[in-house]
Protein backbone atom coordinates (compact mmCIF):
# COMPACT_ATOMS: atom_id res chain seq x y z
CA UNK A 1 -23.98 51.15 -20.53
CA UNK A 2 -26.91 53.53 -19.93
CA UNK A 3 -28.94 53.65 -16.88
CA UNK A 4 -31.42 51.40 -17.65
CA UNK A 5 -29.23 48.42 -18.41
CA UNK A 6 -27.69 49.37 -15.06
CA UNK A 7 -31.61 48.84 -13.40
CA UNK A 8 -31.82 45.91 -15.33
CA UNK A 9 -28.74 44.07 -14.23
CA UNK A 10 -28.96 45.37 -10.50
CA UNK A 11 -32.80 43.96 -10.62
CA UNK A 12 -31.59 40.63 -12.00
CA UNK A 13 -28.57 40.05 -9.11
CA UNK A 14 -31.46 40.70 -6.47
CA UNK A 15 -33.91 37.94 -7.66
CA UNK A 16 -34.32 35.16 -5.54
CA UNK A 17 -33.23 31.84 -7.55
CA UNK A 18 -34.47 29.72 -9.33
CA UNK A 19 -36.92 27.16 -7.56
CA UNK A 20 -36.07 22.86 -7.93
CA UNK A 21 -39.60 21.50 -6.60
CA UNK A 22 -42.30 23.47 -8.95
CA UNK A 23 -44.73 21.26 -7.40
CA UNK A 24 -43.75 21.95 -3.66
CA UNK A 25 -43.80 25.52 -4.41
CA UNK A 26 -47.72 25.94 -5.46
CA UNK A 27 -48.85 24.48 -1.91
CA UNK A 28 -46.23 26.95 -0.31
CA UNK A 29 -48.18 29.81 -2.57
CA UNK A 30 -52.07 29.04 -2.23
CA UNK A 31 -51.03 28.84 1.72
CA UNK A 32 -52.82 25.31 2.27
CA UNK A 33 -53.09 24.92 6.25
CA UNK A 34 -53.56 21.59 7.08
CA UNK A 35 -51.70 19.36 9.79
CA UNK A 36 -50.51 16.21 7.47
CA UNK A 37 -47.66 16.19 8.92
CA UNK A 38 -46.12 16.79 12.75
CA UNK A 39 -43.31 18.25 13.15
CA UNK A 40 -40.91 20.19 15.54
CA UNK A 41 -39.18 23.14 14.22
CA UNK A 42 -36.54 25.55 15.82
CA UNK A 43 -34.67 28.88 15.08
CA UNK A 44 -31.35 30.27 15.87
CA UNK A 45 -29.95 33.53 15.42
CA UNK A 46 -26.19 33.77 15.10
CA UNK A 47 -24.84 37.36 14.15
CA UNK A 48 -22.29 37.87 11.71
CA UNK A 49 -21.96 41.58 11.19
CA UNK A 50 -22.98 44.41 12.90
CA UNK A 51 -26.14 44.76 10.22
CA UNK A 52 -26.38 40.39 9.06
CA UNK A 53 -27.70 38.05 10.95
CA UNK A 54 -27.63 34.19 9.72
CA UNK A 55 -30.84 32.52 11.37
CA UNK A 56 -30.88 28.51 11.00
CA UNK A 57 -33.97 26.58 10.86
CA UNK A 58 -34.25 23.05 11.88
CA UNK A 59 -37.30 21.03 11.33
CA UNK A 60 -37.63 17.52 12.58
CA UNK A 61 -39.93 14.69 11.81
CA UNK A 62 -40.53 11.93 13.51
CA UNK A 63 -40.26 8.62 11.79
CA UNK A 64 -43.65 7.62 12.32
CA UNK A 65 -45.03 10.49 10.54
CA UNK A 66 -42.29 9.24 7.25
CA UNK A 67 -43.65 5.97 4.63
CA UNK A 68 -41.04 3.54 4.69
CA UNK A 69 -40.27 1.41 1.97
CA UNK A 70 -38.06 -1.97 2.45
CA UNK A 71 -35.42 -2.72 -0.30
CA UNK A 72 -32.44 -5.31 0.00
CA UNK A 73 -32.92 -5.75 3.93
CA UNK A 74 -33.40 -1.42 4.36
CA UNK A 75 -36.05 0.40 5.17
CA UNK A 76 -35.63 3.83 3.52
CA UNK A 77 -37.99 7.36 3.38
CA UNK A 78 -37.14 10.27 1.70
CA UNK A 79 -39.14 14.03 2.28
CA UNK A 80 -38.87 16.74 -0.20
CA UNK A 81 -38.59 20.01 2.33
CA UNK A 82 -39.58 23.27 0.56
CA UNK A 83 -39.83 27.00 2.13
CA UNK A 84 -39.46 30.37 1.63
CA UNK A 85 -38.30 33.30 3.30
CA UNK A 86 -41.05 36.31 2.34
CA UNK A 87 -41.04 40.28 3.60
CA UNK A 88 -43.33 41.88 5.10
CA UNK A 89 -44.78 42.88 1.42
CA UNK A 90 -44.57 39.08 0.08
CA UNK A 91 -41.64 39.70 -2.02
CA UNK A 92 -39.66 36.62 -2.04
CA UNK A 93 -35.97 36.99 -0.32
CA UNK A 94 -34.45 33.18 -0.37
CA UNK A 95 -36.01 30.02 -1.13
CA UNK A 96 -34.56 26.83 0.09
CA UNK A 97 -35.38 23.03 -1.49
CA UNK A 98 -33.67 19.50 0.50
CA UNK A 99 -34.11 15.95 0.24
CA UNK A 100 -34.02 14.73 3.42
CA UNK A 101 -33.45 10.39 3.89
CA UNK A 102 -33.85 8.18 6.74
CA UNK A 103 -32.88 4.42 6.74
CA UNK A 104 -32.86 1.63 9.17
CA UNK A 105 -31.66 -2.23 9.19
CA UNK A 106 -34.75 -4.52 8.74
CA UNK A 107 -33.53 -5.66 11.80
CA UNK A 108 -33.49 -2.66 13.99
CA UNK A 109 -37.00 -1.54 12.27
CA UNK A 110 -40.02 -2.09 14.07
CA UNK A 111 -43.73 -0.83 12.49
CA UNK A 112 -45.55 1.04 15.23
């Protein structure tokens, strides 16, 4: 193996993956500001090693901001969550994608 096949391989394990949501991803990328949607977010930091750090982020939405739908006595919404975690230079380190759901009985559903 010579040592550009060695560049090539190393440069393909670093890559960030593959992204689910195309369509999520080109509003991340033109950088559209706009406030459509409230929402709370939060960060922890929780060391692991001496040089890694894993740093959770939670975002919550409240369910007025979410379009319910009613089906067979449920009211369901689902949000397709998409963001990426950038250097300082823009090169892309991790992506993340989730479906988030939230249902509620007809019953205990009220429209605020």
């Amino acid at each position: 193996m010579n040592e550009f096949n060695r560049l090539e391989q190393f440069a393909k394990v670093q890559q960030a993956p593959a992204v689910k949501f195309k369509d999520l991803e080109a509003l991340v990328t033109s950088r559209i500001v706009r406030d459509q949607l409230h929402f709370a977010w939060r960060t922890d930091f929780l060391k692991v090693t001496n040089d890694t750090v894993l740093v959770p982020v939670t975002i919550q939405v409240p369910n007025g901001q979410l379009s319910f739908q009613s089906k067979d006595g449920v009211h369901s919404a689902t949000m397709n969550v998409f963001g990426r975690v950038s250097t300082l230079t823009g090169r892309v380190v991790q992506p993340s994608k989730n479906q988030s759901a939230a249902t509620s009985p007809t019953l205990c559903f009220s429209s605020r």
